[in-house]
Protein backbone atom coordinates (compact mmCIF):
# COMPACT_ATOMS: atom_id res chain seq x y z
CA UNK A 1 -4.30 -92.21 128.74
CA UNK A 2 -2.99 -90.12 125.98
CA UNK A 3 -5.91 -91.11 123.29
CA UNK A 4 -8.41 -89.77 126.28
CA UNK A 5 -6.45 -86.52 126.42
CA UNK A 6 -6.50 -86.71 122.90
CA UNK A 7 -9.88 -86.96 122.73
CA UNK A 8 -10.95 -84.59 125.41
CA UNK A 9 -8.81 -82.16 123.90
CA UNK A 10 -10.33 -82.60 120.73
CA UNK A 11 -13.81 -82.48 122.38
CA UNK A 12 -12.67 -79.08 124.17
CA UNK A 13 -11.45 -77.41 120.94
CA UNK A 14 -14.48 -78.37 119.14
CA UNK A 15 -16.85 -76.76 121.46
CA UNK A 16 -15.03 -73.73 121.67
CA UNK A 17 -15.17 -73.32 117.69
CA UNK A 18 -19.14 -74.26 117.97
CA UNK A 19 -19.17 -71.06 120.63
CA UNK A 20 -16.58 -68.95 118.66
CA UNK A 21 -19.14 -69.12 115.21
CA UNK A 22 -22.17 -68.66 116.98
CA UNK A 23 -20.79 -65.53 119.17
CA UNK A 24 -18.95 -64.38 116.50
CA UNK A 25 -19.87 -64.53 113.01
CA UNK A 26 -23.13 -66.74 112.73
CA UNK A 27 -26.17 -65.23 113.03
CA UNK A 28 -29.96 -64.85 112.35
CA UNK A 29 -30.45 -61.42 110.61
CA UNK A 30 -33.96 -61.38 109.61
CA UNK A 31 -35.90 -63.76 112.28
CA UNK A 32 -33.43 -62.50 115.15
CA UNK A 33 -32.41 -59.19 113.95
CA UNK A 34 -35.68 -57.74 113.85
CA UNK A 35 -36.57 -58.82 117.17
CA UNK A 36 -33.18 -57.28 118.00
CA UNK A 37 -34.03 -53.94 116.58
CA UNK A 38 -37.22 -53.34 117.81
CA UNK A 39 -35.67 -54.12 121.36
CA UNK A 40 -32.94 -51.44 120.60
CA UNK A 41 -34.91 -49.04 119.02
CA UNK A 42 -37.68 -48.61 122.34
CA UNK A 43 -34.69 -48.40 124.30
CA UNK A 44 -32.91 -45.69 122.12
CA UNK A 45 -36.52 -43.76 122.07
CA UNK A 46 -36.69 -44.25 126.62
CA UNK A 47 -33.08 -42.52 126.26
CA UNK A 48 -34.17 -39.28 124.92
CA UNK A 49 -37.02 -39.26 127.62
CA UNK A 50 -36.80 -36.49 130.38
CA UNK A 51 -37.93 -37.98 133.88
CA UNK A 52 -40.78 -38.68 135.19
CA UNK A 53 -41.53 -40.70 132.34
CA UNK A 54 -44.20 -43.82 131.73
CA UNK A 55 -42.69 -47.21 130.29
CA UNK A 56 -45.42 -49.84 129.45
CA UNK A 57 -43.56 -53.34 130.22
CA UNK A 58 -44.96 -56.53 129.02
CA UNK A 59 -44.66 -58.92 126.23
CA UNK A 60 -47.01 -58.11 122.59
CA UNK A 61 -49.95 -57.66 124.72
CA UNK A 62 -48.20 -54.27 125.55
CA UNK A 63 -47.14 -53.38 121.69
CA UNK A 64 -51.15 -54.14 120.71
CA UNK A 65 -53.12 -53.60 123.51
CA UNK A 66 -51.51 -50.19 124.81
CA UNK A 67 -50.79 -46.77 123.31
CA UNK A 68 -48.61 -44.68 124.91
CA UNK A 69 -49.68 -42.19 122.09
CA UNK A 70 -52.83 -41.71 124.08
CA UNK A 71 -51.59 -42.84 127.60
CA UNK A 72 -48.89 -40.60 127.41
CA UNK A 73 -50.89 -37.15 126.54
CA UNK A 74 -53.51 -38.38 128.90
CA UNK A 75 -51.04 -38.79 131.72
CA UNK A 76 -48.97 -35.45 130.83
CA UNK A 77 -46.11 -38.08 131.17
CA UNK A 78 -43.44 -38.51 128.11
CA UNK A 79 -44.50 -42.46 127.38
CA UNK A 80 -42.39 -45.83 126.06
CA UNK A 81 -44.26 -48.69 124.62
CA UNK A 82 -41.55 -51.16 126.08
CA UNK A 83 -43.19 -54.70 124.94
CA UNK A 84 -41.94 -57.47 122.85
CA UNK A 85 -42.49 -60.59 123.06
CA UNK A 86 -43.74 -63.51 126.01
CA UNK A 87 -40.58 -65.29 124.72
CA UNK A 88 -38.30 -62.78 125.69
CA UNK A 89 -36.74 -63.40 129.66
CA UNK A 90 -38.00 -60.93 132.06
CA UNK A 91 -34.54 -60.88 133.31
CA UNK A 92 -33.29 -60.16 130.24
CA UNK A 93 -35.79 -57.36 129.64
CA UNK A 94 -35.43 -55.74 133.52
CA UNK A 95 -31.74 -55.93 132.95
CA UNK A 96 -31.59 -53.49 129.85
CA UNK A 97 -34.73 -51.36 130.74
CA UNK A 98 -32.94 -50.68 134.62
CA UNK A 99 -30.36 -48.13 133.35
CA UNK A 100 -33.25 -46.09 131.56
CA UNK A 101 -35.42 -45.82 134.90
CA UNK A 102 -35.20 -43.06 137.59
CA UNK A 103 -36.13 -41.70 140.28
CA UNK A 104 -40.22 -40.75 139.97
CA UNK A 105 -40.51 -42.88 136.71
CA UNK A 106 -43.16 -45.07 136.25
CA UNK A 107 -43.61 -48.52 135.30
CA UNK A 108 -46.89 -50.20 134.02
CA UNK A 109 -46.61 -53.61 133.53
CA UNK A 110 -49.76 -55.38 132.34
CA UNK A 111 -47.84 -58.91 132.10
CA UNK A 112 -49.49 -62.18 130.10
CA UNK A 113 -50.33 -64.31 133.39
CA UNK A 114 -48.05 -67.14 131.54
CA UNK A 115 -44.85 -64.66 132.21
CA UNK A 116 -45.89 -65.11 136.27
CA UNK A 117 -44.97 -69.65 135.79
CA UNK A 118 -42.37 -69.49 133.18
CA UNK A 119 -39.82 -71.80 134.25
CA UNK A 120 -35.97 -71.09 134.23
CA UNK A 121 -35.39 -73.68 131.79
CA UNK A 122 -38.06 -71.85 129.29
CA UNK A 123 -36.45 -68.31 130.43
CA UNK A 124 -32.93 -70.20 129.49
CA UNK A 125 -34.28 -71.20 126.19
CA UNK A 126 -35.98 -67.97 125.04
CA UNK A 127 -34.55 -66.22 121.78
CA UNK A 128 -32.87 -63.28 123.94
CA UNK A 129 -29.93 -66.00 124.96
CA UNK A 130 -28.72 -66.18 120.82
CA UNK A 131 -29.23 -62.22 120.95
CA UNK A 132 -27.06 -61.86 123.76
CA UNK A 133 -24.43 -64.03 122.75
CA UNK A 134 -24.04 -62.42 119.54
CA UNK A 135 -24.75 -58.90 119.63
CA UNK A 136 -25.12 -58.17 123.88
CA UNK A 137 -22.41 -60.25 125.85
CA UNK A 138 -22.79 -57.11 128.38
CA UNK A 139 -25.81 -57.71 129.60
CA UNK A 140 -25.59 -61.64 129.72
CA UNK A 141 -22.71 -61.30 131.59
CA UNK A 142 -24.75 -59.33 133.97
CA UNK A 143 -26.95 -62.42 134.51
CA UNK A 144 -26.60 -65.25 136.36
CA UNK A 145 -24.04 -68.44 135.09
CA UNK A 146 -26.63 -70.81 133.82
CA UNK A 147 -27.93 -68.24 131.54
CA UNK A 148 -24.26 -67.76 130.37
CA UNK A 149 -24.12 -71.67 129.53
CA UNK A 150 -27.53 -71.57 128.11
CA UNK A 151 -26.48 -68.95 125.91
CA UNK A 152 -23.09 -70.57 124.94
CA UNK A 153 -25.35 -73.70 123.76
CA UNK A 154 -28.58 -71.66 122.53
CA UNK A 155 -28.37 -72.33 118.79
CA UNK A 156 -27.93 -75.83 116.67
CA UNK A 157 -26.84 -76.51 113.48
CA UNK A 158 -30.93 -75.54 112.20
CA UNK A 159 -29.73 -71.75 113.52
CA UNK A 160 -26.29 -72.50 111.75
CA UNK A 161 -28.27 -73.17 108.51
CA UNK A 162 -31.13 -70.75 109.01
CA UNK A 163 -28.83 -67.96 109.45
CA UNK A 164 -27.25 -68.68 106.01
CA UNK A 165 -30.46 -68.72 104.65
CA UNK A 166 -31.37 -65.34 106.03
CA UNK A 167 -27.68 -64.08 105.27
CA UNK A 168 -28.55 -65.29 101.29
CA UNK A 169 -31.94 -63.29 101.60
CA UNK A 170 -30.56 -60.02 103.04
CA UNK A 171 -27.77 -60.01 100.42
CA UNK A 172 -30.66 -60.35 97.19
CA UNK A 173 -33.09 -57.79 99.07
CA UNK A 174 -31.55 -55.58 101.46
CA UNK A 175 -34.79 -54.14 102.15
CA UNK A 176 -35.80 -57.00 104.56
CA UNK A 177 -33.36 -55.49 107.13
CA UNK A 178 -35.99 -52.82 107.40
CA UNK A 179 -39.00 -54.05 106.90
CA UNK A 180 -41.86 -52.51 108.35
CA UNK A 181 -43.33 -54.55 111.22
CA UNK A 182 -46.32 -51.84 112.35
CA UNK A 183 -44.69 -50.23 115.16
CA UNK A 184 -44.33 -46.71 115.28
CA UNK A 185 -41.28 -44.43 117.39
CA UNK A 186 -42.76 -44.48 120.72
CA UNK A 187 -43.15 -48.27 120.51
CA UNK A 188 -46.92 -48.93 119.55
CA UNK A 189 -48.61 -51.33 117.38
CA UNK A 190 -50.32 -49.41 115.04
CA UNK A 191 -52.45 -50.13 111.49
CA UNK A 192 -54.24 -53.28 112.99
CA UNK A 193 -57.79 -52.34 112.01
CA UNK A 194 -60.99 -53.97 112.60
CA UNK A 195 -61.15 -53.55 108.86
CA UNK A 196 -58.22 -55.50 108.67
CA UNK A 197 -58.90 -57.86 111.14
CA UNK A 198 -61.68 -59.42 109.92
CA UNK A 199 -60.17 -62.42 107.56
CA UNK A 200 -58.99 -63.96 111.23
CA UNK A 201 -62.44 -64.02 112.90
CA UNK A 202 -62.09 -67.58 111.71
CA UNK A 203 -58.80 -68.49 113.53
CA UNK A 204 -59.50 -66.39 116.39
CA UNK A 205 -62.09 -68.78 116.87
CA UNK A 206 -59.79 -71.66 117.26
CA UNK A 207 -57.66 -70.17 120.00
CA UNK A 208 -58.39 -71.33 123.55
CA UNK A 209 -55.95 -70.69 126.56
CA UNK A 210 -56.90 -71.57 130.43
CA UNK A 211 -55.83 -69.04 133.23
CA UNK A 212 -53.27 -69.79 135.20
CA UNK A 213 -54.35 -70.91 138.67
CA UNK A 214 -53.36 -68.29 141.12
CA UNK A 215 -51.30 -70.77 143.33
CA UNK A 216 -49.24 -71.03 140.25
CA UNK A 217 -48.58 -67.63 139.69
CA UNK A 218 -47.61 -67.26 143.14
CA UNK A 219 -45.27 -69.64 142.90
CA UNK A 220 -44.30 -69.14 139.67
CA UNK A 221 -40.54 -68.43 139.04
CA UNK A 222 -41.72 -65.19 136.49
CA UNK A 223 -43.18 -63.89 139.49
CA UNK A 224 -39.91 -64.30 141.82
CA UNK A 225 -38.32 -62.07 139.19
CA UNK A 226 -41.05 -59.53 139.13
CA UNK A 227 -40.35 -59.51 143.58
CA UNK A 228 -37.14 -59.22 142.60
CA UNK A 229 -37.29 -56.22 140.45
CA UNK A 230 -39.87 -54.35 142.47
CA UNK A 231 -37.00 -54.68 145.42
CA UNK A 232 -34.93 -52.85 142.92
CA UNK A 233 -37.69 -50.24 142.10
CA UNK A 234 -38.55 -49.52 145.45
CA UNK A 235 -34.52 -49.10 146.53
CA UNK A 236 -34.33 -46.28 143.17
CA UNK A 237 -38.21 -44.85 143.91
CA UNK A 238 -39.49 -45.62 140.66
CA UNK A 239 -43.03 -46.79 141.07
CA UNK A 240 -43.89 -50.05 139.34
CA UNK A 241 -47.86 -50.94 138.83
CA UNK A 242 -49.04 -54.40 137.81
CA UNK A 243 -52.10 -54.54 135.15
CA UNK A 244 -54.37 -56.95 133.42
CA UNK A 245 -53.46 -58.06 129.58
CA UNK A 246 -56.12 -58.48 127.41
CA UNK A 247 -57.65 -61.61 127.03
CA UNK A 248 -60.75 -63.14 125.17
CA UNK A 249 -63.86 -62.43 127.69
CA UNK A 250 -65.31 -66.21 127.46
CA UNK A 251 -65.34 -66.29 131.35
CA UNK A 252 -64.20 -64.30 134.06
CA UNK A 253 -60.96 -64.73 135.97
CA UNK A 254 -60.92 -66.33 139.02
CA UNK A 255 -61.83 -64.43 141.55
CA UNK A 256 -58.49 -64.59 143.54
CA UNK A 257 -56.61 -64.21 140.55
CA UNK A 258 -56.90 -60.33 140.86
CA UNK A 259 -55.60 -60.58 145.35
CA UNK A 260 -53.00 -62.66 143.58
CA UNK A 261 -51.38 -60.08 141.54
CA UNK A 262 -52.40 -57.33 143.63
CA UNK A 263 -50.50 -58.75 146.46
CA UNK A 264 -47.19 -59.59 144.34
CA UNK A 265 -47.40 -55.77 143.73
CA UNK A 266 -47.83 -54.82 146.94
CA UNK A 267 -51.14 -53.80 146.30
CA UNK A 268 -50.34 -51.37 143.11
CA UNK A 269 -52.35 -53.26 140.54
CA UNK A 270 -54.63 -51.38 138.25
CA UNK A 271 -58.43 -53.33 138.69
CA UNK A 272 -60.08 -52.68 135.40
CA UNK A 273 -63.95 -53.52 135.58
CA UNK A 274 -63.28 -55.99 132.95
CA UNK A 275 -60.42 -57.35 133.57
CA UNK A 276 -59.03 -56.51 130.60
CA UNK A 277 -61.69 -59.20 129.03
CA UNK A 278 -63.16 -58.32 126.18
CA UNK A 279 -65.05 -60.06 123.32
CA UNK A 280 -63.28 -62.16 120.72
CA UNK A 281 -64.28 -59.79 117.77
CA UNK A 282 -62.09 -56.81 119.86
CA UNK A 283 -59.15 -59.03 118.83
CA UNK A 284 -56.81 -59.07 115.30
CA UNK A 285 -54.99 -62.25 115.61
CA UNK A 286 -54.69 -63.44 118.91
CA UNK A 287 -55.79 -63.27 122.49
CA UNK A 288 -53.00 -60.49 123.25
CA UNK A 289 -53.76 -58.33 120.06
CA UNK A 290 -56.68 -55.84 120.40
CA UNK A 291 -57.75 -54.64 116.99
CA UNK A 292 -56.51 -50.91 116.42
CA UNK A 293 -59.91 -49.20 117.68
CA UNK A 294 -60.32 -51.50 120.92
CA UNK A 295 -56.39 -51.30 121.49
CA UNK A 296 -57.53 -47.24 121.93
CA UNK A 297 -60.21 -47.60 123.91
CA UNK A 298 -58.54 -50.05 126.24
CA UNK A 299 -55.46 -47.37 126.81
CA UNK A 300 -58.04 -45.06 127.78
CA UNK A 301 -59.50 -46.98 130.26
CA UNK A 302 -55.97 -47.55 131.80
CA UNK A 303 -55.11 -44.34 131.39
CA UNK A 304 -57.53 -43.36 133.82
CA UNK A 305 -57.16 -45.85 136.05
CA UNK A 306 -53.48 -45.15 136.35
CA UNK A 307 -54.37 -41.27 136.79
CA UNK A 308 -56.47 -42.33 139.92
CA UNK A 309 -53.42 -44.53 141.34
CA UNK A 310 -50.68 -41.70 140.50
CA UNK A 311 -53.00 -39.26 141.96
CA UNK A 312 -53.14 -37.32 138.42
CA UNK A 313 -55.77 -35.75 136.67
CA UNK A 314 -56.39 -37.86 133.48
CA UNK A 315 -56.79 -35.55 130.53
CA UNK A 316 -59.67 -35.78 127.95
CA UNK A 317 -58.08 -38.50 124.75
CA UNK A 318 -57.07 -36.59 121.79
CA UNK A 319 -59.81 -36.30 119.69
CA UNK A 320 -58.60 -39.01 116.99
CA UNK A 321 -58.38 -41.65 119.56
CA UNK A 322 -61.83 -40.78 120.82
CA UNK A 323 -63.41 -41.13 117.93
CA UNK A 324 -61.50 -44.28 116.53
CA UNK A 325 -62.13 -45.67 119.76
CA UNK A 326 -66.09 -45.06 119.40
CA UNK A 327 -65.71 -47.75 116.55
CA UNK A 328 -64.57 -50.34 118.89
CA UNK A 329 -67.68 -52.98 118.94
């Protein structure tokens, strides 16, 4: 009996370390950090914004398709390019952006349909659980307990060694800490020309991804947090609208797809006439990555479609945009 305490005890102790060096001094500076940062950063820029003030929520869809620098001076609203990443747990991201929103803010949210059927064991699994237990035990504690486990147990001994790696790196070039990753203050993807964009015609090619059904998305546990914080929205009286992301125009949605999402947002959902489909040479590297012209003329579309649905009068572009936008095939 006093091995098996031994042993448990030993077990115990040596779980606990594995916790202590992941939540304490291991880490993953570059891959991680930088994710980190850009998360902090939007959040530092929202601060400084007076109310009523836009925030574009989604994952990179938002950072590539959407530009608050045009939004924004169309709207006559001070704007936040709030996206990420898909990986990143829309729990996660509702609980930091929360404390930032008030009353007669507005919240766009043109969400990748695969957010609306993550599961909780992908939302457990996403990179924001090694952020959290590392550098924001605040807001994890703010969760629910199985992301606190999840988080406890998020990285391996891969991370362990990775981090070194990555430790190594930033000690030789300290520069990598601040690398540029084309994303300007207010949160925008920015630089990703057509000009640029053209050596991945070729991959963009390859890429194929099916709709989600809508009976999926309505069940889908991404969309039971999306109820969840439009109960908090409506309880503060910030005013959340659902969107379309972009996505390669190869066929049309289903045609209940758009009732689908309307209804989740109680029937706030901005209906562009395309969809948000367009063709696959609009795109730089992926299906939620609008080349830099087409990323323009998309947030002028939706910046007049969310000046009809605010009841706004949606100013002319700034002349740049315009004409950048003209270039758009």
């Amino acid at each position: 009996m006093r091995k098996l305490a031994a042993v448990f005890g030993l077990l115990l102790a040596s779980v606990g370390l594995y916790v202590l060096l992941f939540a304490l001094m291991l880490d993953r500076p570059l891959s991680l950090g930088l994710l980190r940062r850009e998360i902090d950063a939007k959040l530092a820029y929202a601060a400084h914004l007076p109310s009523p003030k836009l925030v574009i929520l989604a994952g990179s869809n938002a950072v590539f398709s959407h530009r608050c620098g045009v939004i924004g001076p169309m709207l006559r609203l001070p704007c936040v390019n709030g996206g990420v990443g898909v990986g990143l747990g829309l729990d996660y991201q509702f609980a930091r952006w929360t404390p930032l929103l008030h009353a007669g803010d507005t919240v766009y949210m043109p969400l990748e349909l695969q957010q609306y059927i993550v599961t909780p064991a992908q939302v457990r699994e996403g990179p924001d659980a090694a952020i959290m237990l590392r550098h924001d035990r605040v807001t994890l504690a703010s969760l629910s307990p199985a992301r606190w486990i999840a988080a406890a147990f998020s990285a391996t001994m891969k991370d362990a060694v990775l981090g070194l790696i990555e430790d190594a790196a930033l000690l030789l070039h300290p520069a990598f800490a601040t690398a540029s990753s084309q994303i300007d203050a207010a949160g925008d993807g920015v630089g990703r020309t057509l000009k640029a964009g053209l050596g991945n015609r070729a991959f963009l090619a390859s890429l194929h991804r099916i709709d989600p059904t809508p009976d999926a998305i309505a069940a889908g546990y991404g969309s039971r947090e999306v109820a969840a914080f439009l109960v908090w929205a409506k309880a503060h009286d910030v005013r959340v609208f659902g969107g379309w992301p972009t996505e390669f125009a190869d066929a049309p949605p289903d045609p209940r797809l758009e009732s689908t999402l309307a209804g989740l947002y109680g029937g706030r959902f901005l209906a562009l006439a395309n969809a948000g489909r367009y063709p696959r040479a609009d795109f730089f590297d992926s299906q939620d990555h609008l080349v830099e012209e087409c990323q323009l003329r998309h947030s002028i579309a939706v910046a007049q479609g969310l000046a009809a649905l605010l009841g706004r009068r949606a100013d002319p572009p700034p002349a740049w945009a315009a004409a950048s936008a003209r270039r758009c095939p």
